[in-house]
Protein backbone atom coordinates (compact mmCIF):
# COMPACT_ATOMS: atom_id res chain seq x y z
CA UNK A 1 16.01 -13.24 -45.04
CA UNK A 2 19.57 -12.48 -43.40
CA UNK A 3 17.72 -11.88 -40.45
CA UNK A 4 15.57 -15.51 -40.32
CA UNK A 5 18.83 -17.11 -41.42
CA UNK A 6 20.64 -16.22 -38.30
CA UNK A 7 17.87 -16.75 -36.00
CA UNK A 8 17.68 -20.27 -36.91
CA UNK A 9 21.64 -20.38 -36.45
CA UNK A 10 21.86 -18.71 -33.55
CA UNK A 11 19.19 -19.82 -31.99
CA UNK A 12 21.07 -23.45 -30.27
CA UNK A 13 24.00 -21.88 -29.58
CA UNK A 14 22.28 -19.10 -27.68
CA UNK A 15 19.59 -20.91 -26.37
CA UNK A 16 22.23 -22.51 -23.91
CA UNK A 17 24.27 -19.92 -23.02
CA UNK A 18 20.70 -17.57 -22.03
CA UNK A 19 19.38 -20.43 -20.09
CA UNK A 20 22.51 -20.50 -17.75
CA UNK A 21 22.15 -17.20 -17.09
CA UNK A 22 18.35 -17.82 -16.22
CA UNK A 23 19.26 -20.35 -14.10
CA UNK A 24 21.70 -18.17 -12.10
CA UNK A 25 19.20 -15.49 -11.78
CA UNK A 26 16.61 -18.22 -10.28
CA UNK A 27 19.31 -19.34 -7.82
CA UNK A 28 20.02 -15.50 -6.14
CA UNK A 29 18.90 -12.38 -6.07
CA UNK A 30 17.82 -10.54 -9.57
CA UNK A 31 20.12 -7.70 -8.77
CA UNK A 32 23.17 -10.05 -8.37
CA UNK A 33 21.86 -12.22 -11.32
CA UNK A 34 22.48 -8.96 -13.61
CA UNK A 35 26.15 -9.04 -12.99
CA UNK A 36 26.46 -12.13 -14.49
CA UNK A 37 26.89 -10.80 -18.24
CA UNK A 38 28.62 -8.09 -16.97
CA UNK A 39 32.12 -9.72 -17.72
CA UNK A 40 31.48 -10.55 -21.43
CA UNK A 41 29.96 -7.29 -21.96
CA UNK A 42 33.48 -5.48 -20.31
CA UNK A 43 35.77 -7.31 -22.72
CA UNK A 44 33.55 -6.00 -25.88
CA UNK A 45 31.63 -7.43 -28.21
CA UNK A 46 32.74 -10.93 -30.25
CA UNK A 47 33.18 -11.40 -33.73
CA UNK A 48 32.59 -14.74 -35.43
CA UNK A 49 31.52 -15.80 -38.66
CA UNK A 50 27.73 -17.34 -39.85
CA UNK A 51 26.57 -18.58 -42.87
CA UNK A 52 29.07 -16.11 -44.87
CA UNK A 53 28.49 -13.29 -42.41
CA UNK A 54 30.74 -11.63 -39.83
CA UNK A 55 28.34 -11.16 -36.85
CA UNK A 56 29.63 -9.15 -33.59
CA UNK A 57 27.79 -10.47 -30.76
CA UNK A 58 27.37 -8.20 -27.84
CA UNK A 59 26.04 -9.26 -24.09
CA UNK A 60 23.51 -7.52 -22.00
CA UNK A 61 21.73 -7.81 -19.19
CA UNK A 62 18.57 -5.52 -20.77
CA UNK A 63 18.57 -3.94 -24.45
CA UNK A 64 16.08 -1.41 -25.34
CA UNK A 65 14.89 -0.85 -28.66
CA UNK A 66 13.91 2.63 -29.41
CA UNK A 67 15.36 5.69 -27.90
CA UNK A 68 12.22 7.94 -27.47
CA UNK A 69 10.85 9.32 -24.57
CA UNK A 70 9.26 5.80 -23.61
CA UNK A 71 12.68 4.14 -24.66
CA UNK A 72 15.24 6.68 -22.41
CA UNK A 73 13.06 6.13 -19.46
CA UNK A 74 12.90 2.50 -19.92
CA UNK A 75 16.49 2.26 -20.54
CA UNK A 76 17.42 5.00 -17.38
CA UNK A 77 15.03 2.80 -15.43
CA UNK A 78 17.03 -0.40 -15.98
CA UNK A 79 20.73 0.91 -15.82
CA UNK A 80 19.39 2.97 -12.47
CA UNK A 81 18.75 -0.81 -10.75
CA UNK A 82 22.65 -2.11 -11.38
CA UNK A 83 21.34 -3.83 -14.79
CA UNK A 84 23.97 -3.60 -17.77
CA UNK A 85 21.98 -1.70 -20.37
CA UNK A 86 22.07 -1.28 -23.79
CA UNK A 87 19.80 0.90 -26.02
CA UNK A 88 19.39 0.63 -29.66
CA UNK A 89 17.74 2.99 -31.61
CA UNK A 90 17.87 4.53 -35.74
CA UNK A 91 18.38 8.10 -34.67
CA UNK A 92 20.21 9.82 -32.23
CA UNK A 93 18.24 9.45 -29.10
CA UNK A 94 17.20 13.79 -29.02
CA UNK A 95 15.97 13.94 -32.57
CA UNK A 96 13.55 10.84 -31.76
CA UNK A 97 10.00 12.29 -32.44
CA UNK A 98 9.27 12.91 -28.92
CA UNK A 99 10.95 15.96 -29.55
CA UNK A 100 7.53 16.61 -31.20
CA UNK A 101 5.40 17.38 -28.26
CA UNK A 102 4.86 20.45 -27.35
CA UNK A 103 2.05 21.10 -25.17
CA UNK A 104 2.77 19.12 -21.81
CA UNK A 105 1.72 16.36 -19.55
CA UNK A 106 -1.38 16.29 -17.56
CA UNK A 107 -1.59 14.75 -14.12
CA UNK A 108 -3.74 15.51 -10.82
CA UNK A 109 -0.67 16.27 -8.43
CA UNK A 110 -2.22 19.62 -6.25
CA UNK A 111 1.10 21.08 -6.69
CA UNK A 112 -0.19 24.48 -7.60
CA UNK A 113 -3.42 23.99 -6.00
CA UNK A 114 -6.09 21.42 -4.98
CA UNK A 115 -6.83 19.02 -7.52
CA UNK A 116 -7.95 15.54 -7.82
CA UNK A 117 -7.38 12.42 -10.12
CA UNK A 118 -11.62 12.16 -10.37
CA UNK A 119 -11.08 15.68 -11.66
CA UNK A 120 -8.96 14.96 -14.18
CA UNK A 121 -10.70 11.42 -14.94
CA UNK A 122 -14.20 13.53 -15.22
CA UNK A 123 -12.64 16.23 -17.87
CA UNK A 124 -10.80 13.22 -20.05
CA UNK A 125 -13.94 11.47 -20.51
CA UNK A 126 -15.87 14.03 -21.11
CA UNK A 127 -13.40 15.34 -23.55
CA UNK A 128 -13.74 11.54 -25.40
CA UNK A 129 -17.62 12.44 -25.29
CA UNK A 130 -18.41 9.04 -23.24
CA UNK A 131 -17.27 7.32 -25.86
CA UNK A 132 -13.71 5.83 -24.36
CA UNK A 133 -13.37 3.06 -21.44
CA UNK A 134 -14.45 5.17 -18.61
CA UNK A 135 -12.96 2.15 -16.35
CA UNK A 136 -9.31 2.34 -18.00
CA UNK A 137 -9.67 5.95 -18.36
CA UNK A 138 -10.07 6.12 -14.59
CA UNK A 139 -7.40 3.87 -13.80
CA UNK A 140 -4.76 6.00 -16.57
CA UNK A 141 -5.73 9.11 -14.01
CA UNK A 142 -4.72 7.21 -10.77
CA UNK A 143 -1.70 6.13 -12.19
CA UNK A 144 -0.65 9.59 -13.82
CA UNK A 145 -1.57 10.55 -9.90
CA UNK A 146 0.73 7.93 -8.10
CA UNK A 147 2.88 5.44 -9.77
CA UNK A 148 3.12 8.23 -12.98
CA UNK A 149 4.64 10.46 -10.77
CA UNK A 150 8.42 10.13 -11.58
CA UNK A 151 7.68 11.07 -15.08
CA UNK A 152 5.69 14.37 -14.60
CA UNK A 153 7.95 15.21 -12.06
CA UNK A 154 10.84 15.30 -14.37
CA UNK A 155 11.27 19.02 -13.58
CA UNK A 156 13.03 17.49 -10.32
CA UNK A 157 15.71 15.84 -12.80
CA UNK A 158 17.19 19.42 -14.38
CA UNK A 159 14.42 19.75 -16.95
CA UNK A 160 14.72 22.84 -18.48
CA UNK A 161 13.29 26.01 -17.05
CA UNK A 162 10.22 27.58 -18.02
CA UNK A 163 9.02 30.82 -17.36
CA UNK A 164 5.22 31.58 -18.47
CA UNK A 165 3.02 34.15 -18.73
CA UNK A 166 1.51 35.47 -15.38
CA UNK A 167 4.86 34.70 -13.48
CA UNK A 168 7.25 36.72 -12.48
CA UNK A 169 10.35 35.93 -14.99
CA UNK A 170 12.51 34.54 -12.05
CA UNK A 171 9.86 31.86 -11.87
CA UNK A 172 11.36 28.11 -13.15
CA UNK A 173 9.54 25.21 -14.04
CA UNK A 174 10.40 23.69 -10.90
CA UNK A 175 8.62 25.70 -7.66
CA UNK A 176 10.46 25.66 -4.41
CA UNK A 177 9.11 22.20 -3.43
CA UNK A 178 10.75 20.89 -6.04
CA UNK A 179 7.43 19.95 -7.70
CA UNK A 180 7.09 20.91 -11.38
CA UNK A 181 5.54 24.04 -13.11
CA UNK A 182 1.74 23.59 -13.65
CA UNK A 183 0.07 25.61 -16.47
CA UNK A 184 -3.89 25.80 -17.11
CA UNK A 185 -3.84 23.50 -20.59
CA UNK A 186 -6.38 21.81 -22.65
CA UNK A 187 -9.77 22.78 -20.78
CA UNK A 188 -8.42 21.15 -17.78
CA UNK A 189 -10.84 21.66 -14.59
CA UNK A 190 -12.03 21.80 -11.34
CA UNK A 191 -14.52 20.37 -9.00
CA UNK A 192 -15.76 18.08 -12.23
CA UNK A 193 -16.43 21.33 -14.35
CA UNK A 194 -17.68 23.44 -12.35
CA UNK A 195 -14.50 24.79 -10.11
CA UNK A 196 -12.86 26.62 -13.13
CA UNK A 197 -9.26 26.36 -14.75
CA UNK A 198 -6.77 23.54 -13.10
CA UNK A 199 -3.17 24.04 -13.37
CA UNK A 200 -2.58 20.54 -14.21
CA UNK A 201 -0.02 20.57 -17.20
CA UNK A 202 3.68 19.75 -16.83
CA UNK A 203 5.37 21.82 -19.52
CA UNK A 204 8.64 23.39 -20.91
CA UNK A 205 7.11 26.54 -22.93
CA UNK A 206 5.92 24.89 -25.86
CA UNK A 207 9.13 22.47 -26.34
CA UNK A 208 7.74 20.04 -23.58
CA UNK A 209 8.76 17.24 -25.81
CA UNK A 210 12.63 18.22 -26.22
CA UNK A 211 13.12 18.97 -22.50
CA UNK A 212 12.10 15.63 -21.84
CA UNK A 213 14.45 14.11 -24.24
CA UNK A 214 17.49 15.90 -23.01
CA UNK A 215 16.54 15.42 -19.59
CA UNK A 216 16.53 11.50 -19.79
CA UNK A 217 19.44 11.22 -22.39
CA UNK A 218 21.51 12.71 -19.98
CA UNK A 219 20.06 10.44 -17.03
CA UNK A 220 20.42 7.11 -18.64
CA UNK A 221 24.32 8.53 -19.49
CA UNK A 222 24.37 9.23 -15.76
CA UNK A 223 24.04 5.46 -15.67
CA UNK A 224 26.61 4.37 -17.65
CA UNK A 225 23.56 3.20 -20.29
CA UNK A 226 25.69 2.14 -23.93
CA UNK A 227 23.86 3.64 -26.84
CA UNK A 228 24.19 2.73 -30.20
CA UNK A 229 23.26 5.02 -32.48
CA UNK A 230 21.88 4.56 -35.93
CA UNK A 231 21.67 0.73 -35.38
CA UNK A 232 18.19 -0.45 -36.67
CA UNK A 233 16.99 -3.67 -35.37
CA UNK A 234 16.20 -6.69 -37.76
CA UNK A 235 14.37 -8.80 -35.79
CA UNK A 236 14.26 -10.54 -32.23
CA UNK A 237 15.89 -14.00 -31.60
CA UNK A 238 13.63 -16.03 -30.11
CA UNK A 239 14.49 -19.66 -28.08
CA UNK A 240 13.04 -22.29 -30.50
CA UNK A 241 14.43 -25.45 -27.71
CA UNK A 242 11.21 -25.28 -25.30
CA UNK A 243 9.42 -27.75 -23.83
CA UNK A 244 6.28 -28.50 -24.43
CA UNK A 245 3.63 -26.21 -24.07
CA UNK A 246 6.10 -23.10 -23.00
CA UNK A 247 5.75 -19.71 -24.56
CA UNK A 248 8.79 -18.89 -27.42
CA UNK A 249 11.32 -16.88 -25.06
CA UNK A 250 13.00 -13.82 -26.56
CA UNK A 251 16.49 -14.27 -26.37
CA UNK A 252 18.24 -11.03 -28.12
CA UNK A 253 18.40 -8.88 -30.60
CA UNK A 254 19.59 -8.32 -34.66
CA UNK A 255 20.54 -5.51 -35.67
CA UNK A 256 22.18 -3.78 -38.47
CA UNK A 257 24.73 -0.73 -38.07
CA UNK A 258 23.17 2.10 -40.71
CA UNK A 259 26.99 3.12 -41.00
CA UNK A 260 28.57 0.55 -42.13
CA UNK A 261 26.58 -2.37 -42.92
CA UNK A 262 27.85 -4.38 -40.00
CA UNK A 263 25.76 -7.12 -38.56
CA UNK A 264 25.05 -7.39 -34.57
CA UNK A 265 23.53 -9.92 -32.36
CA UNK A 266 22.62 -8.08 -28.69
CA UNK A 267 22.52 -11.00 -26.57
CA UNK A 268 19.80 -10.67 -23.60
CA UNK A 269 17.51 -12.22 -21.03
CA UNK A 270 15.47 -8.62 -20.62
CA UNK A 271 14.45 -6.84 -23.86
CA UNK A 272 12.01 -4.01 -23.99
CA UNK A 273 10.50 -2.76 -26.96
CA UNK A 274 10.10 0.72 -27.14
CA UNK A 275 9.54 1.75 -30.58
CA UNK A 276 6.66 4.26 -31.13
CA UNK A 277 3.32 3.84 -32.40
């Protein structure tokens, strides 16, 4: 209820001062466009008063919602490109449950031998027993190959070392390419089944989950990325003045601080939900 209340506030007042930052961003360059919160967003966040409640509004050029292992990349992603970042999330960004996965990520890379992204397409449909979208299966396998790259290669970004079985204990997760550790994982093969074992799984041990965490919490920091931490988001603010026949426009975000009851309004053209399944 707090939540709708505000929304329908906010909402004019908002509206306006989002759309003339969208119209700056149309008028020059995306990466110049970003700057253009970055002043109100320097002098900290502004306090006013709503229907009874003391709201601190802060200003953003992205805000991420979630602080998992989708959520850190997303947010190291955007502060990476010059965007002013923020990234909400209920739990301090290493105990999100990505911290859960253990056994690794698989993807066709040939960095410990020749594999293929039919390969790996071939052993993931079988392994659904034809039963999946072999067309968006397919297509998940060429990405994991090419544009999924950054993520499996993670090893490259100080993810922690791994020695395994069948190694010699000097061995790291990262080789002396710089390409990750592969381990044979999850009847993984070769040749479409018939070219034994592929070393296609990224891990870290059997913590592959908590390396990953650590690894991108301390990249998005790299990037000057503001956290706040135990904040749990209301609900989104979305631009009710459209024309019409336009889609609603989300403008922001609501959320509450879990320590001290506080209310917040994140203020945004860019907001990416990343909050688990």
């Amino acid at each position: 209820m707090i939540a709708a209340a505000l929304q329908r506030r906010l909402s004019s007042s908002f509206a306006a001062a989002a759309a003339h930052s969208s119209s700056s961003s149309s008028s020059s360059s995306h990466r110049t466009a970003c700057f253009s919160t970055a002043a109100a967003a320097a002098s900290g966040p502004t306090v006013s008063k709503i229907g009874g409640y003391e709201v601190k509004t802060h200003t953003y050029d992205a805000v991420v919602v979630g602080a998992g292992g989708a959520g850190l990349r997303a947010a190291f992603g955007l502060a990476s490109q010059g965007l002013r970042t923020a990234c909400i999330t209920k739990l301090f960004p290493t105990r999100s449950h990505t911290v859960a996965a253990q056994g690794g990520i698989n993807a066709a890379l040939g960095n410990m031998g020749e594999d293929d992204w039919r390969w790996h397409a071939f052993d993931t449909i079988k392994g659904s027993d034809w039963l999946g979208d072999q067309a968006s299966q397919c297509l998940r396998m060429q990405f994991n190959t090419c544009a999924g790259r950054p993520l499996v290669l993670s090893a490259s970004w100080s993810l922690t070392a791994s020695p395994s079985r069948g190694l010699k204990k000097e061995k790291s997760i990262r080789q002396d390419k710089g390409l990750g550790f592969r381990r044979a994982f999850g009847g993984q093969s070769l040749k479409y089944g018939k070219g034994g074992q592929a070393y296609r799984c990224a891990a870290a041990a059997d913590r592959t989950g908590h390396a990953m965490l650590h690894t991108l919490y301390g990249r998005a920091l790299s990037y000057s990325c503001n956290f706040f931490v135990e904040y749990f988001a209301l609900d989104l603010i979305m631009e009710e003045t459209l024309g019409k026949g336009d889609s609603p426009r989300c403008r922001g975000v609501i959320a509450l601080c879990l320590e001290d009851g506080s209310l917040h309004r994140f203020a945004t053209n860019h907001t990416v939900l990343a909050t688990g399944g």
